[in-house]
N, C-alpha and C. Protein backbone atom coordinates (compact mmCIF):
# COMPACT_ATOMS: atom_id res chain seq x y z
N UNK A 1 -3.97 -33.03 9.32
CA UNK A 1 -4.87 -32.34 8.42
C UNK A 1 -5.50 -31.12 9.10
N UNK A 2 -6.04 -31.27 10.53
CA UNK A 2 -6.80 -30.33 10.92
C UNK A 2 -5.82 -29.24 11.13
N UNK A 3 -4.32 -29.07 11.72
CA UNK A 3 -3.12 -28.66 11.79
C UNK A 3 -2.78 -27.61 10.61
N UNK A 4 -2.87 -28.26 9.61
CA UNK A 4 -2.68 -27.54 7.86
C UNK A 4 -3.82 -26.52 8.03
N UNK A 5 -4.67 -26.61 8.07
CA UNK A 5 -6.31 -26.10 8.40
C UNK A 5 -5.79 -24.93 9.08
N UNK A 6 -5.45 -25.03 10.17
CA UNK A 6 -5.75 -24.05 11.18
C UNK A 6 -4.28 -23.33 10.97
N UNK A 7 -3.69 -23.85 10.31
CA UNK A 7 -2.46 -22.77 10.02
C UNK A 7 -2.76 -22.02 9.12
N UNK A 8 -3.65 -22.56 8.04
CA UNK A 8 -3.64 -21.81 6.92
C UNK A 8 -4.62 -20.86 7.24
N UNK A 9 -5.82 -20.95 8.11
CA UNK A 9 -6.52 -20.19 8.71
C UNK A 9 -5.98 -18.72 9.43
N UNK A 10 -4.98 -19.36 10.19
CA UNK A 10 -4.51 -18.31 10.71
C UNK A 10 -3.15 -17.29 10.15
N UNK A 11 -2.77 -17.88 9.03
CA UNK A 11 -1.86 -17.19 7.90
C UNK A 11 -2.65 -16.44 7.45
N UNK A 12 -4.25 -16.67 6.97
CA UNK A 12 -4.59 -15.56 6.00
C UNK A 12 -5.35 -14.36 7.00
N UNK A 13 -5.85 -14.73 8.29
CA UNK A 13 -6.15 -13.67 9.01
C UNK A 13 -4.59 -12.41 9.07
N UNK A 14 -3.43 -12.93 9.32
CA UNK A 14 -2.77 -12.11 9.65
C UNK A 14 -1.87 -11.40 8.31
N UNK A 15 -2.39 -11.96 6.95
CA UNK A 15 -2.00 -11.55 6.14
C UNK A 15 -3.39 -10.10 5.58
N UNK A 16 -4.52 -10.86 5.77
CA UNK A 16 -5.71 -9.73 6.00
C UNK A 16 -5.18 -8.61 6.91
N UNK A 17 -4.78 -8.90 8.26
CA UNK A 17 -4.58 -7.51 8.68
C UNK A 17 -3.39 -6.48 8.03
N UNK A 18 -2.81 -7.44 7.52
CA UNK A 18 -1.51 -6.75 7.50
C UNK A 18 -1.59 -6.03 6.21
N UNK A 19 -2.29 -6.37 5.16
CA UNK A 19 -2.88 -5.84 3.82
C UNK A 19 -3.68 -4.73 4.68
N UNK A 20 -4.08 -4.60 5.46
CA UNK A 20 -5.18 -3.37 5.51
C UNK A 20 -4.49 -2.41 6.49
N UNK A 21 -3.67 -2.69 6.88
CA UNK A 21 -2.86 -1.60 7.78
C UNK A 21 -1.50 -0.74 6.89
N UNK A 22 -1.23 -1.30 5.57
CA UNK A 22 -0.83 -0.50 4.53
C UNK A 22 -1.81 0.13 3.59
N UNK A 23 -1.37 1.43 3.67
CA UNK A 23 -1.90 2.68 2.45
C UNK A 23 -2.51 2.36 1.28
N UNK A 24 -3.52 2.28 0.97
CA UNK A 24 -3.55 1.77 -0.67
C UNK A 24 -2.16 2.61 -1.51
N UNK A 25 -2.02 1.14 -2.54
CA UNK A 25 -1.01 1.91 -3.63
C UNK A 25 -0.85 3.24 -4.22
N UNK A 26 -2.43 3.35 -4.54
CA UNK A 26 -2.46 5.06 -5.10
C UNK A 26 -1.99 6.11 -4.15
N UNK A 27 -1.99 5.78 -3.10
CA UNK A 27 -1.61 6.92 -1.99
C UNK A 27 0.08 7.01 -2.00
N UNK A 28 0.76 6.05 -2.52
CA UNK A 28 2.28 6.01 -2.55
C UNK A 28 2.54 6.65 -3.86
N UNK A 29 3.69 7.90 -3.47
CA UNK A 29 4.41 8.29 -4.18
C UNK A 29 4.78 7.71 -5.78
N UNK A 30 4.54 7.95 -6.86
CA UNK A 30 4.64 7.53 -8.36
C UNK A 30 6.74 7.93 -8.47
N UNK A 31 7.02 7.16 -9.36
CA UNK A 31 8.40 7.60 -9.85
C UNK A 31 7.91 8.57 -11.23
N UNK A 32 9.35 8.96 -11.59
CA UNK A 32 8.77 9.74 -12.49
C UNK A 32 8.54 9.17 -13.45
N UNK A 33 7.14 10.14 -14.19
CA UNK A 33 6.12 10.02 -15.43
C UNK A 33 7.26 9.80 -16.31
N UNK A 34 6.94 8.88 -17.49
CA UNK A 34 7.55 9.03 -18.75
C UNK A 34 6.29 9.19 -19.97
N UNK A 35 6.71 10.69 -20.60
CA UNK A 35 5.84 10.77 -21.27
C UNK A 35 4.52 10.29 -22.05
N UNK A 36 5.11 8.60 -22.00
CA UNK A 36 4.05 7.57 -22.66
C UNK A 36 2.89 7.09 -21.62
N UNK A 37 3.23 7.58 -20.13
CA UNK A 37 2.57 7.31 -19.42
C UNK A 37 1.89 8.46 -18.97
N UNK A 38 1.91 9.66 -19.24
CA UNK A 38 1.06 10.33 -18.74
C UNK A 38 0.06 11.10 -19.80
N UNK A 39 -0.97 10.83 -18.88
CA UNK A 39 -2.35 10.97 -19.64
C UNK A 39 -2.56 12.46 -19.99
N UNK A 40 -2.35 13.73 -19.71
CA UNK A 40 -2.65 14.64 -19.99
C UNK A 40 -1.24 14.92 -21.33
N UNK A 41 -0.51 14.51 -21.10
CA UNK A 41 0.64 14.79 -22.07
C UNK A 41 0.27 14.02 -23.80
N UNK A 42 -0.34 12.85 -23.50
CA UNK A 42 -0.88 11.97 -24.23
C UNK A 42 -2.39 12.87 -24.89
N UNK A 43 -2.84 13.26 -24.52
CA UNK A 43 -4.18 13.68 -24.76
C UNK A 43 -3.97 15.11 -25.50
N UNK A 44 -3.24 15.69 -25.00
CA UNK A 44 -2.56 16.94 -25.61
C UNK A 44 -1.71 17.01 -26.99
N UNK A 45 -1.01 15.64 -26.97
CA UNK A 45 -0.31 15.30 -28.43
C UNK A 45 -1.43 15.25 -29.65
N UNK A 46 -2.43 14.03 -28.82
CA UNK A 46 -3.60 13.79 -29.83
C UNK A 46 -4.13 15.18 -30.60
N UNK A 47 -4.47 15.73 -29.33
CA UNK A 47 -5.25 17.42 -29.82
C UNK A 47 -4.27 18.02 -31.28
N UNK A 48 -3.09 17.97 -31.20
CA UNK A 48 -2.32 18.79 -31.53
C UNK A 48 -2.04 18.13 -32.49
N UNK A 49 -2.19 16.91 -33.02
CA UNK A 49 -2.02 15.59 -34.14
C UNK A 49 -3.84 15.71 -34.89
N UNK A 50 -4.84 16.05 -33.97
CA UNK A 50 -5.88 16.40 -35.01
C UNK A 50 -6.04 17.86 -35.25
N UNK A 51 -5.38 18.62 -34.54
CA UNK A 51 -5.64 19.97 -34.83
C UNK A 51 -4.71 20.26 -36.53
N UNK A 52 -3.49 20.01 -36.75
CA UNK A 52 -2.76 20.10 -37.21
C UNK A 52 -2.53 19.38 -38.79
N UNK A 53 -3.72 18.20 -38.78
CA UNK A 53 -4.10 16.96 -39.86
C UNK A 53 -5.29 18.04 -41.13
């Protein structure tokens, strides 16, 4: 029992470091936008869907 303990102890320390020595996600490169996903393209349709109504 104490064995399980101290493994699991020491799994999540080295999973802690290892999470913090990678980049946050936002800092990694995006694939490319598809129109439904990008927000200024989206926001610009709207404009142009109430400008146009």
């Amino acid at each position: 029992m104490v064995l399980a303990a101290a493994t699991a102890v020491v799994y999540l320390v080295f999973w802690m470091l290892e999470r913090r020595s990678q980049p946050p996600s936002s800092d990694l490169p995006r694939g490319p936008v598809g129109p439904d996903d990008d927000d200024d393209f989206l926001r610009e349709l709207d404009r142009r869907r109430r400008h146009d109504s």
